[in-house]
C-alpha atoms as a PDB file:
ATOM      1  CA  UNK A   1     -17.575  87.707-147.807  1.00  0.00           C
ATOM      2  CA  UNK A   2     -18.784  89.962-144.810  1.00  0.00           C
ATOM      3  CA  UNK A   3     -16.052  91.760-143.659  1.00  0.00           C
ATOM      4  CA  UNK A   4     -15.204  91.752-139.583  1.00  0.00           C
ATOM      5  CA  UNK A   5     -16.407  95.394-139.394  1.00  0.00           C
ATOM      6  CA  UNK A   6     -19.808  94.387-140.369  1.00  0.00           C
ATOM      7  CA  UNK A   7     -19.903  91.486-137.454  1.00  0.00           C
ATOM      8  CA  UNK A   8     -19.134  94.273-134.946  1.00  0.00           C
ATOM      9  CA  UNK A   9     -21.717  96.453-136.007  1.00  0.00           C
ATOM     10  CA  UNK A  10     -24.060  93.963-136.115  1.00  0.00           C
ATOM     11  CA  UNK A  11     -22.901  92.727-132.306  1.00  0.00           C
ATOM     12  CA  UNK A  12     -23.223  96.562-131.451  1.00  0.00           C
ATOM     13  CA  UNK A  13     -27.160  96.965-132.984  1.00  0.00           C
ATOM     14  CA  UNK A  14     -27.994  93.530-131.792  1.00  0.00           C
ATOM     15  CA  UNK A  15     -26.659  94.764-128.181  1.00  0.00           C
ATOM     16  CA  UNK A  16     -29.052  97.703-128.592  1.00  0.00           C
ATOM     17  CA  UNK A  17     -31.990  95.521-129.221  1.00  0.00           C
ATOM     18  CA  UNK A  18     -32.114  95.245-125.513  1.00  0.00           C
ATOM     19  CA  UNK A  19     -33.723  98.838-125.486  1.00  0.00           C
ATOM     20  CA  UNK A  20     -36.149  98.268-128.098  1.00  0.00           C
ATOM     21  CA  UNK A  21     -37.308  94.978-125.709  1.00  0.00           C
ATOM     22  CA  UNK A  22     -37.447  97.375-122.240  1.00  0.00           C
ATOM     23  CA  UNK A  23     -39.628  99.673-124.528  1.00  0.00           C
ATOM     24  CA  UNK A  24     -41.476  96.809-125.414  1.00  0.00           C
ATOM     25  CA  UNK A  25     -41.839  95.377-122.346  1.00  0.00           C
ATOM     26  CA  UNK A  26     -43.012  98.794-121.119  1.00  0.00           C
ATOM     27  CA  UNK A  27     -46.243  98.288-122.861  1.00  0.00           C
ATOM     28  CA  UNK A  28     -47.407  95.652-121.247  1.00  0.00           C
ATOM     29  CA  UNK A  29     -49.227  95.931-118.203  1.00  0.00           C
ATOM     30  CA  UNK A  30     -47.901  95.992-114.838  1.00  0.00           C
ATOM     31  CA  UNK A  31     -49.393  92.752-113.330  1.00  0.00           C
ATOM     32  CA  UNK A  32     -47.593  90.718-116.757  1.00  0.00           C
ATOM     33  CA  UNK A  33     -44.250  90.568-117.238  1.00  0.00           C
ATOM     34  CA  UNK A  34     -42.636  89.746-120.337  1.00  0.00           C
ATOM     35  CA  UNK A  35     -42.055  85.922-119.114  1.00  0.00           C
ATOM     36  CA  UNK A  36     -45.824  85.762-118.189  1.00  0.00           C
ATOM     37  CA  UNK A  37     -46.396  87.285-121.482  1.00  0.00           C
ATOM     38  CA  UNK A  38     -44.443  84.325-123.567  1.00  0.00           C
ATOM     39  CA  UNK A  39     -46.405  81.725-121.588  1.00  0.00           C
ATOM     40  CA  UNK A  40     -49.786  83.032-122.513  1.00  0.00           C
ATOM     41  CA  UNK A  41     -48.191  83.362-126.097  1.00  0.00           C
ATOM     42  CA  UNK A  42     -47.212  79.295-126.182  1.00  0.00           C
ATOM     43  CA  UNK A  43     -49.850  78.032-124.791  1.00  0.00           C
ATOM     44  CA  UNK A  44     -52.160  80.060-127.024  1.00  0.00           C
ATOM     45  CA  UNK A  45     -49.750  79.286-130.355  1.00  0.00           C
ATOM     46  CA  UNK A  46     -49.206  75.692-129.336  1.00  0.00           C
ATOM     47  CA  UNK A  47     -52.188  74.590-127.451  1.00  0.00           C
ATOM     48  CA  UNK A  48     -52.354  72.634-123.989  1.00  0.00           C
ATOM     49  CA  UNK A  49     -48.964  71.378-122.700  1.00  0.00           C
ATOM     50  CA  UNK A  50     -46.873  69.493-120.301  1.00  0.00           C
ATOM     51  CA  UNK A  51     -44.454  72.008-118.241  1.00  0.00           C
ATOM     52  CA  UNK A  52     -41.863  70.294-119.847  1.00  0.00           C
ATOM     53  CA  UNK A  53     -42.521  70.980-122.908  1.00  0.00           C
ATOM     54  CA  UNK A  54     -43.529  74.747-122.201  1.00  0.00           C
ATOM     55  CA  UNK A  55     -39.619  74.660-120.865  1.00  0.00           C
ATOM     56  CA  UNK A  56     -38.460  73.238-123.830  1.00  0.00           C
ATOM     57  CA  UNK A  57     -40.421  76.052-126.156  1.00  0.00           C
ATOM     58  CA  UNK A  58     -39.069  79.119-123.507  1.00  0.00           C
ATOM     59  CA  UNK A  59     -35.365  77.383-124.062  1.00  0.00           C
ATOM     60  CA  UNK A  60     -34.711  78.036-119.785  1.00  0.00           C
ATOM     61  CA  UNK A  61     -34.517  75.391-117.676  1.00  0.00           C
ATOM     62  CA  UNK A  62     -37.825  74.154-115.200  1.00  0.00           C
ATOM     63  CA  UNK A  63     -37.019  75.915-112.228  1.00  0.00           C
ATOM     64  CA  UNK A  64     -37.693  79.043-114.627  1.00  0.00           C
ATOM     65  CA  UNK A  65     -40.613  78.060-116.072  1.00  0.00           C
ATOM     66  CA  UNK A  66     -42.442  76.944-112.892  1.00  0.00           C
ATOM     67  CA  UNK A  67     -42.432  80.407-111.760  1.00  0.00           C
ATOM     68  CA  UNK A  68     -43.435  82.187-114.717  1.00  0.00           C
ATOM     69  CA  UNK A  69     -46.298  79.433-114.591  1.00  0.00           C
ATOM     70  CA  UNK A  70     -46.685  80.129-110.655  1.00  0.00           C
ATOM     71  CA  UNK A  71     -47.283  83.807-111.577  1.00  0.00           C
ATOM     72  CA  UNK A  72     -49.965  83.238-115.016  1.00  0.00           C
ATOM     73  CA  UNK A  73     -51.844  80.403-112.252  1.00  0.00           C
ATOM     74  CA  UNK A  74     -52.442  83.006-109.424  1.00  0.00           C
ATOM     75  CA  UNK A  75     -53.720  85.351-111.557  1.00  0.00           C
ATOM     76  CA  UNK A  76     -56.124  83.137-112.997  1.00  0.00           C
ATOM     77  CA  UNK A  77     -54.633  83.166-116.458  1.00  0.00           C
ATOM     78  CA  UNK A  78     -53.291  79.501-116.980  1.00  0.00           C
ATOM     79  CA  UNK A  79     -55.189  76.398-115.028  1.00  0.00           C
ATOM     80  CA  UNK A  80     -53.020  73.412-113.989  1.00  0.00           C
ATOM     81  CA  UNK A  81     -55.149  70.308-115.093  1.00  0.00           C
ATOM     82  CA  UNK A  82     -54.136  66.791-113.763  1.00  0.00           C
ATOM     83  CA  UNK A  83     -52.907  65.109-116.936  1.00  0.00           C
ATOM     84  CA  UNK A  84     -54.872  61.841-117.860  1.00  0.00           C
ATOM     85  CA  UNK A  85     -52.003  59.961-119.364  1.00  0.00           C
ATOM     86  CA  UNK A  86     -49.733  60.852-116.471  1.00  0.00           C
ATOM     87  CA  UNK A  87     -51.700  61.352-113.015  1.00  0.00           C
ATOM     88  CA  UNK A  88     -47.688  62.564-111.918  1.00  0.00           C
ATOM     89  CA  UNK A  89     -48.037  65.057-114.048  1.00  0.00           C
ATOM     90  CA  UNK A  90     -50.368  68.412-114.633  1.00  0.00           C
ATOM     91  CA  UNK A  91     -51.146  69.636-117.976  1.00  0.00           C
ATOM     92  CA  UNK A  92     -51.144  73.741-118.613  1.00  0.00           C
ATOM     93  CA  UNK A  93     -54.235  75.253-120.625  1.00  0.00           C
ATOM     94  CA  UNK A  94     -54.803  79.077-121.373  1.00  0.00           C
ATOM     95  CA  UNK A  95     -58.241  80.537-119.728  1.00  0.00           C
ATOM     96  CA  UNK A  96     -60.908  82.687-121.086  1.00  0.00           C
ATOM     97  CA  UNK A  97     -59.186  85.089-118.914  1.00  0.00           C
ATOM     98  CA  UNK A  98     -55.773  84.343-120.122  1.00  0.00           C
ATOM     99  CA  UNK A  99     -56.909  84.737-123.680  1.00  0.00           C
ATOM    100  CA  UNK A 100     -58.393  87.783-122.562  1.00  0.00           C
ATOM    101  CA  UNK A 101     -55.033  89.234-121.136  1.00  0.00           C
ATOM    102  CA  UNK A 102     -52.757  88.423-123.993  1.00  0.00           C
ATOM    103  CA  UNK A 103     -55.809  89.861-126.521  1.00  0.00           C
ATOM    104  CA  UNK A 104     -55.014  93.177-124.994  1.00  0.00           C
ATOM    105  CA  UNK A 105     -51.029  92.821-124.676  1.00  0.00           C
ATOM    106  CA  UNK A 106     -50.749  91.998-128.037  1.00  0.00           C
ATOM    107  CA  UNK A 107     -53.205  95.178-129.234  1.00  0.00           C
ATOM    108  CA  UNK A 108     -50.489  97.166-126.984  1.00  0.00           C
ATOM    109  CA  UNK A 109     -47.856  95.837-128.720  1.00  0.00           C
ATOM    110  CA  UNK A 110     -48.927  96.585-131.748  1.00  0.00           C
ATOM    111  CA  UNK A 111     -49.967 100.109-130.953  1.00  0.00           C
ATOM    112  CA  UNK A 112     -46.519 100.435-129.541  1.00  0.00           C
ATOM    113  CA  UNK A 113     -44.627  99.163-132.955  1.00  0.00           C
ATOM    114  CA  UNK A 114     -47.058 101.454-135.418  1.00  0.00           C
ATOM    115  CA  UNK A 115     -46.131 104.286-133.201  1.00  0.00           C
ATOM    116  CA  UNK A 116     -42.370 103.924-133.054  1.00  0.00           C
ATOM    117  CA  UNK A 117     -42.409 102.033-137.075  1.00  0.00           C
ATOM    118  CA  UNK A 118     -45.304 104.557-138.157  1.00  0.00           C
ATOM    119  CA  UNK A 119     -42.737 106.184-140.574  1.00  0.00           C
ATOM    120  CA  UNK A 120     -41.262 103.157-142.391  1.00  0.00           C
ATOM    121  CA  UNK A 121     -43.067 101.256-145.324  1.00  0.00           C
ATOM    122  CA  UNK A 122     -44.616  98.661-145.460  1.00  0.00           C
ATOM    123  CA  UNK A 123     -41.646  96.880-147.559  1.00  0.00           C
ATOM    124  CA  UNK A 124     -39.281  97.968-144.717  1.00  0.00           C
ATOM    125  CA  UNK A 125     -41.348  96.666-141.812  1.00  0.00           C
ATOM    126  CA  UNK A 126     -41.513  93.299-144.039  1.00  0.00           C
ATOM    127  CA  UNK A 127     -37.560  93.291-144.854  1.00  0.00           C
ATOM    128  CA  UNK A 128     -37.322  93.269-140.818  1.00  0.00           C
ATOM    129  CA  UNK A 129     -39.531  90.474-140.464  1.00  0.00           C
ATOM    130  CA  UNK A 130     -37.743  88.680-142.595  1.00  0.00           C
ATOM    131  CA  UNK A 131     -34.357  89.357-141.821  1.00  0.00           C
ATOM    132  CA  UNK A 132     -35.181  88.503-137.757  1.00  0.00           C
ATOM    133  CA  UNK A 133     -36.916  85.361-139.065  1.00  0.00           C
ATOM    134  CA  UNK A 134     -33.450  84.065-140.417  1.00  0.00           C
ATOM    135  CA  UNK A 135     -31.365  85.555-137.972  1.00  0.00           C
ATOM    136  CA  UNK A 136     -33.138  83.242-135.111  1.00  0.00           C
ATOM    137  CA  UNK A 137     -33.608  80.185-137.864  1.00  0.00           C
ATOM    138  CA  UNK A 138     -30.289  80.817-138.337  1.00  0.00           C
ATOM    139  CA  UNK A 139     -28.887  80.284-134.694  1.00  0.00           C
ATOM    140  CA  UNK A 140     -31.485  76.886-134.633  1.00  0.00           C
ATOM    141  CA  UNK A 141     -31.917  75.424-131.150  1.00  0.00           C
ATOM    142  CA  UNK A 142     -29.658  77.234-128.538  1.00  0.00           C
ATOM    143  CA  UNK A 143     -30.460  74.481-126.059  1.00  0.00           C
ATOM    144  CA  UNK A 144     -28.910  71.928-128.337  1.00  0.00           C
ATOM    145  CA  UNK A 145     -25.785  70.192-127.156  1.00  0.00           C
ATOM    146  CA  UNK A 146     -24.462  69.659-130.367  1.00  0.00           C
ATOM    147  CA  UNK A 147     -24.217  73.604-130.874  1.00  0.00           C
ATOM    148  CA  UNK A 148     -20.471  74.100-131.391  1.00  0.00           C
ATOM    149  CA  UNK A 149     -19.191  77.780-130.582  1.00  0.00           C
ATOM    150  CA  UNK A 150     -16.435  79.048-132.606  1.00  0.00           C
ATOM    151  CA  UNK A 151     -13.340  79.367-130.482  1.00  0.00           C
ATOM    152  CA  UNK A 152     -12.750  82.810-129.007  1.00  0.00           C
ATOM    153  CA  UNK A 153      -9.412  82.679-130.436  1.00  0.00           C
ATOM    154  CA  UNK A 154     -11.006  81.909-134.070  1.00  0.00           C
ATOM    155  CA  UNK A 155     -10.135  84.423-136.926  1.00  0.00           C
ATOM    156  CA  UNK A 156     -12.693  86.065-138.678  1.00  0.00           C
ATOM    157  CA  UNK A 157     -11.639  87.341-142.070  1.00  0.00           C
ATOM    158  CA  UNK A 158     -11.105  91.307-142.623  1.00  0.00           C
ATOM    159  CA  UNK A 159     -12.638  93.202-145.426  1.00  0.00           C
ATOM    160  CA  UNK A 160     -10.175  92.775-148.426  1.00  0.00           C
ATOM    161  CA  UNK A 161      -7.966  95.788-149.064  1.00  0.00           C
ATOM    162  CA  UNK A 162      -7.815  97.002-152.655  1.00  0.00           C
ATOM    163  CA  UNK A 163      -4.564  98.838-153.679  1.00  0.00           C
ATOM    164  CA  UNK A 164      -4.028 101.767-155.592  1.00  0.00           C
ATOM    165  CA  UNK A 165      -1.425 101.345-158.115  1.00  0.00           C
ATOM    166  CA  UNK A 166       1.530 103.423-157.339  1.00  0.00           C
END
């Protein structure tokens, strides 16, 4: 059983992650921030989409994804095509230029990862893949309603205590 020590330091490391993401984010280049960056990343992973379902892959809400989309649009990265099953609607595809842009922030990300991972193996660079892989499969969809929260009250279980005969 993990003990409640080993929940804290994990809260405390995961709480850190946010300065491994500002390094990351550092890499890219100024004109594409790391919102613009995820867009390029769906709509290259997942193909044309509805804005909908863009804001349903980014788990935020529509107001947030229209203006990463805003931002990717004027820069020439994303086009907004009228959608032919809804004429309502527009349908998001990734441009030779957009492709272009996230070919180079992904070579920047991974020059930024071999140069900050350069001294771990190859089995420890795959042990973190892994573990991250279950750690977000583990937490499912975030924007589910049936996502129940422990209660802040609830106990989690101490490490057990072994005792030294006396």
């Amino acid at each position: 059983m993990v003990a409640r020590r080993q929940y804290e330091e994990l809260a405390r490391q995961l709480g850190a992650i946010g300065a491994v993401k500002r390094g990351m984010a550092r890499a890219l280049p100024q004109d594409c921030p790391p919102g613009s960056a995820i867009v390029l990343t769906l709509l290259d992973r997942h193909g044309d989409m509805r804005m909908s379902r863009l804001a349903e892959l980014l788990a935020v809400d529509m107001s947030v994804t229209s203006r990463h989309v805003a931002h990717v649009a004027e820069r020439g990265w994303i086009e907004r095509c009228p959608d032919p099953a809804d004429k309502r609607s527009r349908i998001l595809r990734l441009t030779p230029a957009g492709k272009e842009r996230l070919d180079d922030m992904s070579e920047r990300y991974v020059e930024t990862l071999a140069h900050f991972l350069g001294d771990w193996s190859d089995d420890e660079v795959d042990q973190l893949c892994t573990l991250l892989a279950r750690l977000r499969d583990s937490f499912g969809d975030c924007r589910a309603q049936s996502v129940r929260l422990p209660n802040p009250g609830t106990r989690i279980p101490s490490a057990p205590t072994t005792r030294t005969p006396v």
